[in-house]
C-alpha atoms as a PDB file:
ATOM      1  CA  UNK A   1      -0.047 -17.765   4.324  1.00  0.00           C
ATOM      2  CA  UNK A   2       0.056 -21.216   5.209  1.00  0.00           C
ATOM      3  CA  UNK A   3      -3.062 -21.211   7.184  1.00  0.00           C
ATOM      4  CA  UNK A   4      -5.069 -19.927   4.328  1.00  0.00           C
ATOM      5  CA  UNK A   5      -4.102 -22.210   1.808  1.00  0.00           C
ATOM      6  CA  UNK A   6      -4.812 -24.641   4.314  1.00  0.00           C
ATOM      7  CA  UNK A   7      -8.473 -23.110   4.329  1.00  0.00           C
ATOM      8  CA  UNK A   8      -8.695 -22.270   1.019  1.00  0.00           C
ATOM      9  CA  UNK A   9      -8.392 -26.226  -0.035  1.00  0.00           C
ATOM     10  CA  UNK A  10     -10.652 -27.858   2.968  1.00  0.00           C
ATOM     11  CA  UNK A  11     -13.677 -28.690   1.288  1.00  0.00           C
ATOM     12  CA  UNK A  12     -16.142 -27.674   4.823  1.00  0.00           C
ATOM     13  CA  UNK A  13     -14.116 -24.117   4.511  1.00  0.00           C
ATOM     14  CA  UNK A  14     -16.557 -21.806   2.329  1.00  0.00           C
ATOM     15  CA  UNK A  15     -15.347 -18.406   2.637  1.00  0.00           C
ATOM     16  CA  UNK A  16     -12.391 -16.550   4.432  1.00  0.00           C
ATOM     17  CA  UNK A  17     -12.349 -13.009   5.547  1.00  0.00           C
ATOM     18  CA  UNK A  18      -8.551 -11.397   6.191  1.00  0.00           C
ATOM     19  CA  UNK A  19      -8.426  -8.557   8.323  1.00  0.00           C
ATOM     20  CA  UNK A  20      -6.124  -6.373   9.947  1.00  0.00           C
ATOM     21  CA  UNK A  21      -4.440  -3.124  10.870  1.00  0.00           C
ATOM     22  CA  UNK A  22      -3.856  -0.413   7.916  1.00  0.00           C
ATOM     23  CA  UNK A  23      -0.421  -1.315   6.533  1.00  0.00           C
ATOM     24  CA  UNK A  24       0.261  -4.474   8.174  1.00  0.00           C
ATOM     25  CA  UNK A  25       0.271  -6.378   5.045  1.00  0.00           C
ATOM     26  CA  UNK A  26      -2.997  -7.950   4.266  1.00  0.00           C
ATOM     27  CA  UNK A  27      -3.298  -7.047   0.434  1.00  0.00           C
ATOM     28  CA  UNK A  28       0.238  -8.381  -0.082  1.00  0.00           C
ATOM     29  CA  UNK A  29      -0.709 -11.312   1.548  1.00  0.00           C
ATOM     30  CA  UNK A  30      -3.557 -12.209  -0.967  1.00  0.00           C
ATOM     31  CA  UNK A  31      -1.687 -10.982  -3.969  1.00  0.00           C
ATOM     32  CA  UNK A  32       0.459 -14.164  -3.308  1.00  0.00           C
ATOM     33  CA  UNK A  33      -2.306 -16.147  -2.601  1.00  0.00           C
ATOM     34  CA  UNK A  34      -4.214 -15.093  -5.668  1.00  0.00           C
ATOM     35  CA  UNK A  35      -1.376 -15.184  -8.233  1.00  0.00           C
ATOM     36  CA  UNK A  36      -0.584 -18.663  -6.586  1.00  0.00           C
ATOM     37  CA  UNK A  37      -3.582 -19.850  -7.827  1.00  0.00           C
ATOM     38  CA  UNK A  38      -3.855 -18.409 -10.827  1.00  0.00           C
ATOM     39  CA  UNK A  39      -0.634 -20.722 -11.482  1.00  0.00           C
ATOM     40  CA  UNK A  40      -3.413 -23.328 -11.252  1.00  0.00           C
ATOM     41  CA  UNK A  41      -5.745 -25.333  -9.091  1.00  0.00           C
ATOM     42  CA  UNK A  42      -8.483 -27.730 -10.234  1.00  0.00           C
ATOM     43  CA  UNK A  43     -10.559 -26.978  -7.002  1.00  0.00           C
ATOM     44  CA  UNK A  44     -11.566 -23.342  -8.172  1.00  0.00           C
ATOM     45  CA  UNK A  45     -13.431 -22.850 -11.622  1.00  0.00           C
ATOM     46  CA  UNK A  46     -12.771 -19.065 -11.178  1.00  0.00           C
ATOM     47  CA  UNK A  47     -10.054 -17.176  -9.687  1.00  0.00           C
ATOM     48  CA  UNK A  48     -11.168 -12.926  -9.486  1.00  0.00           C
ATOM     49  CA  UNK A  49      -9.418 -10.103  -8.132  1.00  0.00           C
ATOM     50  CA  UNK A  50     -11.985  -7.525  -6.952  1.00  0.00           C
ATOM     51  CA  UNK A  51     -11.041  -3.652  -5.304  1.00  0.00           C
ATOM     52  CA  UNK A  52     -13.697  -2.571  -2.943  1.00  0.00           C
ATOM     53  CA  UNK A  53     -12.621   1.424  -2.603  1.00  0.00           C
ATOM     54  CA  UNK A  54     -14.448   3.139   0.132  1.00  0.00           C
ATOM     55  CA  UNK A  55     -17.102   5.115  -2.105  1.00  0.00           C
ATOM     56  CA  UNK A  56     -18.612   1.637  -2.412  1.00  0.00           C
ATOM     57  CA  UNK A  57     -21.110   1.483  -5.266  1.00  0.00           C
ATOM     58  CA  UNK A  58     -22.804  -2.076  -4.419  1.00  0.00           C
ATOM     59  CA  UNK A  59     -24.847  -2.652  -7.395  1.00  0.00           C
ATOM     60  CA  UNK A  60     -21.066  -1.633  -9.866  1.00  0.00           C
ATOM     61  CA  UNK A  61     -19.572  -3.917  -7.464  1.00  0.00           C
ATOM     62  CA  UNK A  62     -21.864  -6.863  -7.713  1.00  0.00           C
ATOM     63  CA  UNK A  63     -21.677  -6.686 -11.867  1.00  0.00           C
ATOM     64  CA  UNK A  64     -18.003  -6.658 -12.090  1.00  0.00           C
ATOM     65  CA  UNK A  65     -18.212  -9.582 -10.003  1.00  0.00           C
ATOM     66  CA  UNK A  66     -21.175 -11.113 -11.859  1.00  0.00           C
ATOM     67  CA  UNK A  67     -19.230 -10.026 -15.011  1.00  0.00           C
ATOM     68  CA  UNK A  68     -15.780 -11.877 -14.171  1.00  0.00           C
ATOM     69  CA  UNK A  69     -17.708 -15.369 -13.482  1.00  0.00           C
ATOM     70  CA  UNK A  70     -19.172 -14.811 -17.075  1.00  0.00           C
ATOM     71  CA  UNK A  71     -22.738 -14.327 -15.520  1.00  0.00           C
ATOM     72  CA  UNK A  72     -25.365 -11.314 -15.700  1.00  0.00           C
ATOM     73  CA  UNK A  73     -27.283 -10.275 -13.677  1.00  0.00           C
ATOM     74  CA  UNK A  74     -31.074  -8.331 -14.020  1.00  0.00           C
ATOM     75  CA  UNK A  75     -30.977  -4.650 -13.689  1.00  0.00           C
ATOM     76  CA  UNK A  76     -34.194  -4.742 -12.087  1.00  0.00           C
ATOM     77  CA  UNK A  77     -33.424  -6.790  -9.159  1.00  0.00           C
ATOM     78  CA  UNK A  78     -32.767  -5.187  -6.187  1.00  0.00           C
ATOM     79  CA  UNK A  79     -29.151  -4.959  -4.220  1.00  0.00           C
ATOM     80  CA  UNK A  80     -30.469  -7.488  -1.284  1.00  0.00           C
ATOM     81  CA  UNK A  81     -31.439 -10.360  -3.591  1.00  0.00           C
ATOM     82  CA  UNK A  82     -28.513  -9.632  -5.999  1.00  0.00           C
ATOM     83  CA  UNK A  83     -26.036  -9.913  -3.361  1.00  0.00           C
ATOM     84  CA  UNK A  84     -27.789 -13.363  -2.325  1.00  0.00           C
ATOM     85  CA  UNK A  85     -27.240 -14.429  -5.842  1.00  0.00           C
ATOM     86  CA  UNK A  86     -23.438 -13.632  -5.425  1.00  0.00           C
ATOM     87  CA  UNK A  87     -22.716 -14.441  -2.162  1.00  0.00           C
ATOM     88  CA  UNK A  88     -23.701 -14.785   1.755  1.00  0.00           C
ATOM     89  CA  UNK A  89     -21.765 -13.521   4.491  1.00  0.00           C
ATOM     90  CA  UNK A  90     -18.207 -13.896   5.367  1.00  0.00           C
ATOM     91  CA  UNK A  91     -17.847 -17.000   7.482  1.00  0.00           C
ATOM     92  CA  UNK A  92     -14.886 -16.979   8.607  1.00  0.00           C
ATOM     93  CA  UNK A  93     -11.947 -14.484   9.407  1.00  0.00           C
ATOM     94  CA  UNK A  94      -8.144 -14.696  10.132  1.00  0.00           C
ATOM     95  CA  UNK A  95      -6.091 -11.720  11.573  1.00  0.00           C
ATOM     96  CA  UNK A  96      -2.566 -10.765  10.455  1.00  0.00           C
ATOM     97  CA  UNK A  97      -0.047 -10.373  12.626  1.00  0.00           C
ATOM     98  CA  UNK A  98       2.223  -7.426  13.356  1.00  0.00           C
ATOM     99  CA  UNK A  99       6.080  -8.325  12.656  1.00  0.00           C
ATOM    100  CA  UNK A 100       7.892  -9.541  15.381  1.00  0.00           C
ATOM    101  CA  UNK A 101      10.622  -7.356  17.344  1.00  0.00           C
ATOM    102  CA  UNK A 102      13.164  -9.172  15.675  1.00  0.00           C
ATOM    103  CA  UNK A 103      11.813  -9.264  12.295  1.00  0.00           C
ATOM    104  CA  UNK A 104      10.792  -5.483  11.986  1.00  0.00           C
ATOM    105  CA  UNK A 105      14.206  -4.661  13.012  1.00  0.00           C
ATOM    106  CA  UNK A 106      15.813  -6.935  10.082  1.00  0.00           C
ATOM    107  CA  UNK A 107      13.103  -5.403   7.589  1.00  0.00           C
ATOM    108  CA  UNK A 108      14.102  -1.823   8.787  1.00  0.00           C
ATOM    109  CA  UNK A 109      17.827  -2.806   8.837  1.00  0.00           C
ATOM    110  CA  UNK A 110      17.285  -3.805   5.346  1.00  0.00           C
ATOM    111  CA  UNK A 111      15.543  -0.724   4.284  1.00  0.00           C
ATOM    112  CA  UNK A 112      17.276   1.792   5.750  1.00  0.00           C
ATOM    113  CA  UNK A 113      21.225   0.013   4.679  1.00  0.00           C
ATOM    114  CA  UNK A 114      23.198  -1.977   7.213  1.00  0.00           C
ATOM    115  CA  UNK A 115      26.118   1.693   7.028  1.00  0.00           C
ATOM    116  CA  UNK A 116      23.051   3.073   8.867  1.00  0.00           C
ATOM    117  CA  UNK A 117      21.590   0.276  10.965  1.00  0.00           C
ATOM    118  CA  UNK A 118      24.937  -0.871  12.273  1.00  0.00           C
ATOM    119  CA  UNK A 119      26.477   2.400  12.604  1.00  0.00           C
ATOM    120  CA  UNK A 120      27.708   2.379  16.191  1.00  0.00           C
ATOM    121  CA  UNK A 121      26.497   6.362  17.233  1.00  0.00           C
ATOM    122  CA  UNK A 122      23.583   5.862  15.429  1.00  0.00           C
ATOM    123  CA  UNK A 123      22.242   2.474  16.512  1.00  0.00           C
ATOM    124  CA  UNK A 124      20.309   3.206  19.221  1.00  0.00           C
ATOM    125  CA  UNK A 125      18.113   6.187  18.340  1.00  0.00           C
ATOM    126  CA  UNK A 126      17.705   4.130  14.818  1.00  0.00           C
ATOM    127  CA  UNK A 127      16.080   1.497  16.558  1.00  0.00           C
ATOM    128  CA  UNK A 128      14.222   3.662  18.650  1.00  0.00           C
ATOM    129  CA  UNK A 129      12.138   5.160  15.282  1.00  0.00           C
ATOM    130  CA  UNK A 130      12.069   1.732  14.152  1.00  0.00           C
ATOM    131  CA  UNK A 131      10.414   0.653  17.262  1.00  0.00           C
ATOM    132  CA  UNK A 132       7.710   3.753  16.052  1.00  0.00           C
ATOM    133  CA  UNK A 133       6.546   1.541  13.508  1.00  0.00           C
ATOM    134  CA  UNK A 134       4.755  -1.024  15.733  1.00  0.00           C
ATOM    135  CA  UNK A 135       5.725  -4.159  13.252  1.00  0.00           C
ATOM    136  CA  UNK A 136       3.590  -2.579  10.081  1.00  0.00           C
ATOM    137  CA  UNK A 137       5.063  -3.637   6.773  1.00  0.00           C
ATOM    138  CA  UNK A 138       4.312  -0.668   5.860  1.00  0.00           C
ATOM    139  CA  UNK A 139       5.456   2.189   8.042  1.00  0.00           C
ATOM    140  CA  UNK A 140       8.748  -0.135   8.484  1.00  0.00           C
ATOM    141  CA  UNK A 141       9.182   0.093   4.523  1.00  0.00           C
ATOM    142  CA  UNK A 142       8.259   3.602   3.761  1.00  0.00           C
ATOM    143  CA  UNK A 143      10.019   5.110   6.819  1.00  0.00           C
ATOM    144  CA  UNK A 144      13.622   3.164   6.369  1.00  0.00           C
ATOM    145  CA  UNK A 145      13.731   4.105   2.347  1.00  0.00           C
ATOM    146  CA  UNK A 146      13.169   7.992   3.511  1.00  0.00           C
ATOM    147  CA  UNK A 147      15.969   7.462   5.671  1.00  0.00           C
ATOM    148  CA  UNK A 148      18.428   5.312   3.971  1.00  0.00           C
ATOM    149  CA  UNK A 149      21.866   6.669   3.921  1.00  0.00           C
ATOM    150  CA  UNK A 150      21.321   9.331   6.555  1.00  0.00           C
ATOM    151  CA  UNK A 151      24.198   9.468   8.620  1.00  0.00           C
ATOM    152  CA  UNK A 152      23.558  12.349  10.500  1.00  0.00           C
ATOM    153  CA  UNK A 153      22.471  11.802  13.909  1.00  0.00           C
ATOM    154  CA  UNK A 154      20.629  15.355  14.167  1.00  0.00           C
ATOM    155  CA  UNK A 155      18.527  14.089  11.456  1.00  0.00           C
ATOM    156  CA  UNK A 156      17.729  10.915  13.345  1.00  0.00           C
ATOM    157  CA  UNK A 157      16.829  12.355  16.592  1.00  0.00           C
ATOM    158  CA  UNK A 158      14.528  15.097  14.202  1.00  0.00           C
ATOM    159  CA  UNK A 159      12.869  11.984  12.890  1.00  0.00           C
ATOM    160  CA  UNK A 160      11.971  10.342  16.327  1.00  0.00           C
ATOM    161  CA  UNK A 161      10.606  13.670  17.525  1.00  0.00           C
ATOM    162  CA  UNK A 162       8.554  14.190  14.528  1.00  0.00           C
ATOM    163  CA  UNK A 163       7.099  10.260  14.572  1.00  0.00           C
ATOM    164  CA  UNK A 164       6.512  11.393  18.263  1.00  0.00           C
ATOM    165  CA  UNK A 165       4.833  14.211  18.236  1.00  0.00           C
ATOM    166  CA  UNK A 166       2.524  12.849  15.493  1.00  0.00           C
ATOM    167  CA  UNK A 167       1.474   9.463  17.315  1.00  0.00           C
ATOM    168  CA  UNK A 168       0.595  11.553  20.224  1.00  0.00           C
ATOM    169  CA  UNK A 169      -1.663  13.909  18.631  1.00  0.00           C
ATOM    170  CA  UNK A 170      -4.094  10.791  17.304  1.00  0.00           C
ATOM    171  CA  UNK A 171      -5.864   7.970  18.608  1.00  0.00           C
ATOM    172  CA  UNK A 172      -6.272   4.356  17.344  1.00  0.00           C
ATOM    173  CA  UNK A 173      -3.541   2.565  14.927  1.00  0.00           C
ATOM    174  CA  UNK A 174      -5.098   3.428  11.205  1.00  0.00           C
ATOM    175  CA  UNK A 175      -4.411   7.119  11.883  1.00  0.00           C
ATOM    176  CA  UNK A 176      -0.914   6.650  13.820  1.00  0.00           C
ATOM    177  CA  UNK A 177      -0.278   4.838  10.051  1.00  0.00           C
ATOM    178  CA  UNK A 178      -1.313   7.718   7.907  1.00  0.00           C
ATOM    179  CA  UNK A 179       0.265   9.922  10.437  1.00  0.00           C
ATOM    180  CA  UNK A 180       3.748   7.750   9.673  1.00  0.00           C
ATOM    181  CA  UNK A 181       3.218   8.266   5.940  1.00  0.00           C
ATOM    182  CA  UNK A 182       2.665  11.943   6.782  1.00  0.00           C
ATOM    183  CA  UNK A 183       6.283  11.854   8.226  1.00  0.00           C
ATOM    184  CA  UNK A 184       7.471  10.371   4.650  1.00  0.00           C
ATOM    185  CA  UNK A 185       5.390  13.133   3.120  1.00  0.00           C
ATOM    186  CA  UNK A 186       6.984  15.905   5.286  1.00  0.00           C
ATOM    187  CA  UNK A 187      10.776  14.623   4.011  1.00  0.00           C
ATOM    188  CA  UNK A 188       9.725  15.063   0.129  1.00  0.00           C
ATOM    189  CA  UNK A 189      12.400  17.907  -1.393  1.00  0.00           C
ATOM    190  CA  UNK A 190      10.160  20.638  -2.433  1.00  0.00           C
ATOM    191  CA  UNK A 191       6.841  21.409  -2.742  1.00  0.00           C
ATOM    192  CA  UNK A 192       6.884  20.725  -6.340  1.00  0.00           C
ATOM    193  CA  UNK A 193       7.255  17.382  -5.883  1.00  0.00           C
ATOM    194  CA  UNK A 194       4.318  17.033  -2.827  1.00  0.00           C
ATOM    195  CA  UNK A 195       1.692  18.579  -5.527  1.00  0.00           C
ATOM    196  CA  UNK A 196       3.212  15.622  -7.892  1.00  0.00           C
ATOM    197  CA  UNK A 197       2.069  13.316  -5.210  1.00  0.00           C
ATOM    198  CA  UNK A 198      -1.358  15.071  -4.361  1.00  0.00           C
ATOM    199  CA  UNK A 199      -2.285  14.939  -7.952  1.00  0.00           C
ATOM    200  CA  UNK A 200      -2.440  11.124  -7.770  1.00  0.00           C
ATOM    201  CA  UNK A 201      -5.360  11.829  -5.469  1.00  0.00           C
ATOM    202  CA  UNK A 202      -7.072  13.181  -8.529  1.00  0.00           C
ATOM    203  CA  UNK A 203      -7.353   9.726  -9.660  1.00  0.00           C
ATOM    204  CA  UNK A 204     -10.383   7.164  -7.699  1.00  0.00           C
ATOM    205  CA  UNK A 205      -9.144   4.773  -4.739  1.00  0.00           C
ATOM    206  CA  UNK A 206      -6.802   1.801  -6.078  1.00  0.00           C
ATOM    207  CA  UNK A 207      -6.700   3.200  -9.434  1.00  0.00           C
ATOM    208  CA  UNK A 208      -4.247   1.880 -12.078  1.00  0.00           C
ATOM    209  CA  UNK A 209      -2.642   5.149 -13.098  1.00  0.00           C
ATOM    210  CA  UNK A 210      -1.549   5.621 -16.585  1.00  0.00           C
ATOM    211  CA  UNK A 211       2.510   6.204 -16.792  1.00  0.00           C
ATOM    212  CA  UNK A 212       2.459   8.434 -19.602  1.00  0.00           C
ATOM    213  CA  UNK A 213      -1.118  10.353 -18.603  1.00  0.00           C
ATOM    214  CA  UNK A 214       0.002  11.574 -15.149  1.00  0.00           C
ATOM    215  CA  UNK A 215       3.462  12.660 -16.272  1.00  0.00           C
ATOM    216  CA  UNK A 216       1.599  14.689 -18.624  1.00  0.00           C
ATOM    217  CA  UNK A 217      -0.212  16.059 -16.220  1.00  0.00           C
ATOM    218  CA  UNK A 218       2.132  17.112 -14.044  1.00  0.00           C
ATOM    219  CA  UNK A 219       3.408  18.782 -16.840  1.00  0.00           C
ATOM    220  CA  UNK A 220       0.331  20.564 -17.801  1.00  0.00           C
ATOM    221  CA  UNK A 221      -0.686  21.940 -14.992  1.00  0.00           C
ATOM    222  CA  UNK A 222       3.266  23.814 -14.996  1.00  0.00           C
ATOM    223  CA  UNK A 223       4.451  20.935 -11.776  1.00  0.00           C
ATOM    224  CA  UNK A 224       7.544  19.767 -14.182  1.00  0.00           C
ATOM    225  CA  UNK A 225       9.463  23.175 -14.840  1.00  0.00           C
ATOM    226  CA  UNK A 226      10.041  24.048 -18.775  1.00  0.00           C
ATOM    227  CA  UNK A 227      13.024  22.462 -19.830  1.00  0.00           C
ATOM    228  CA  UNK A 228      12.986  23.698 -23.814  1.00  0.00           C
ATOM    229  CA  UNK A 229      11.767  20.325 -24.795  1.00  0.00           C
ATOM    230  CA  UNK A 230       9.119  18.127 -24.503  1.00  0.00           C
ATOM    231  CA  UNK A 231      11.291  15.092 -24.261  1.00  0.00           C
ATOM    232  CA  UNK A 232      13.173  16.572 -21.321  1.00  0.00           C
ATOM    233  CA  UNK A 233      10.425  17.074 -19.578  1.00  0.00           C
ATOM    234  CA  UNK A 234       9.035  13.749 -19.823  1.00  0.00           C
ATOM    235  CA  UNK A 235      12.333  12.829 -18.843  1.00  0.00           C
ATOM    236  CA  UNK A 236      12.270  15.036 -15.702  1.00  0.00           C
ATOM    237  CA  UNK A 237       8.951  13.369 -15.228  1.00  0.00           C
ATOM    238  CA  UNK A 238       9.763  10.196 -14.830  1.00  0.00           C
ATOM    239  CA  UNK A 239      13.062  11.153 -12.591  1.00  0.00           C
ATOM    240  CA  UNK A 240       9.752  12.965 -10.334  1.00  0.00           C
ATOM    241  CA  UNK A 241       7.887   9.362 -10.394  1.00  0.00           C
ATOM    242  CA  UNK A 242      11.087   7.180  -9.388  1.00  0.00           C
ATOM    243  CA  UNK A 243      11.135   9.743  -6.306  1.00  0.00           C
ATOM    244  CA  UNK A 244       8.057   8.919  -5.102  1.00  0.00           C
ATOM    245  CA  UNK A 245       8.380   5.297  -5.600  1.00  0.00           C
ATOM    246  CA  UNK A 246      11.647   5.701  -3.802  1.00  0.00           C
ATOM    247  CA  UNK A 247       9.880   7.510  -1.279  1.00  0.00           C
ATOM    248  CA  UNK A 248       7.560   3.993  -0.837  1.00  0.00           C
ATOM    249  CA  UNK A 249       4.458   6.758  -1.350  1.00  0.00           C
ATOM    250  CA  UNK A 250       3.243   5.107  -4.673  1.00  0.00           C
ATOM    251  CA  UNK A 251       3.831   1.254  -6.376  1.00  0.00           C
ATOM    252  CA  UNK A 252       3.981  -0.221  -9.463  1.00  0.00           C
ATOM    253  CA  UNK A 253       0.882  -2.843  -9.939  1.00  0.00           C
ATOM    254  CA  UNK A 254       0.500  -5.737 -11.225  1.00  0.00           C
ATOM    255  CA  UNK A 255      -1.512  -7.763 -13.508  1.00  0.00           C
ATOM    256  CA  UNK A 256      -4.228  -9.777 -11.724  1.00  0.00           C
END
């Protein structure tokens, strides 16, 4: 953090690219940065949050950017010159970290409740699945909350096989992350409540989803059982959401 703000106010610093393993923490990162200077700056005229999903339309892309610096640009041009307009090439880059041993055991141990972490049967296979998380935010986060509480060491020992035998089956560290949040998937209560989750996919990559819409939904399409009222099972609906925010599998966003 402090070595981009360091960047972002050196005057021969013109643009910084932040990269990094799936999960490690690199949008969180410049969601402080950017509402840190939205709190104000006089070096920056314009301060823009912009999602790039993968089904990358570059000529949408370049308008909401033209758009949010109050500027147009022609139709007719094509993307090459357009994206001169907007901007060159990333020159420069800065790589984030995994967590440290010590600090993706104090993030887990924080997660998962110190009954758990300092239980004295259970501390050593607990840091053993923490250890599975390779110092991502992210897996650290989701798989601690799915196991906070658990006091049973069968359970435990279940959940180091399963993290096992799903690292081993893929190569490279983006899919051992989406096999972790498979694992989280896996412990959801019943199937009702995965097709909750897999209806979120219905909406487009970093989508804002609507509260109210989704619940409804999930209650259209028969996912919240009939419960005599409508109000009940909105009500139901929203106990289904607070699971799988729980559950680390979907956030609350905020404004940009």
């Amino acid at each position: 953090m402090k070595e981009i703000w360091a960047c972002l106010m050196d005057a021969d610093v013109q643009k910084i690219g932040l990269c990094g393993m799936g999960g490690i923490g690199e949008t969180t990162i410049m969601k402080v940065v950017h509402n840190q200077l939205l709190k104000g700056t006089e070096k920056f005229d314009f301060v823009i949050w912009i999602t790039v999903s993968k089904e990358l339309n570059i000529i949408k892309l370049q308008d909401r950017i033209a758009r949010a610096m109050e500027k147009a640009l022609r139709e007719d041009e094509d993307k090459t010159l357009r994206a001169v307009i907007i901007c060159e090439m990333l020159s420069r880059k800065g790589k984030v970290p995994t967590l440290s041993k010590e600090d993706a055991w104090l993030l887990f141990s924080e997660k998962v409740g110190q009954d758990v972490a300092n239980h004295s049967d259970l501390s050593p296979i607990v840091k053993s699945v923490a250890e599975e998380c390779d110092g991502l935010p992210l897996a650290i986060v989701t798989i601690a909350s799915s196991m906070k509480g658990v006091l049973n060491i069968h359970e435990w020992r279940n959940a180091l096989h399963e993290l096992n035998r799903h690292v081993k089956s893929v190569n490279g560290m983006d899919e051992k992350v989406f096999q972790q949040l498979q694992f989280i998937y896996d412990r959801l209560e019943d199937e009702k409540l995965k097709h909750c989750f897999l209806c979120c996919a219905l909406y487009p990559e970093d989508c804002e989803m609507d509260i109210d819409e989704l619940i409804q939904l999930w209650v259209a399409e028969g996912l919240v059982e009939e419960m005599g009222s409508m109000q009940r099972e909105i009500d139901k609906g929203h106990a289904v959401l607070n699971k799988l925010k729980n559950s680390c599998l979907i956030e609350n966003v905020s404004s940009y």
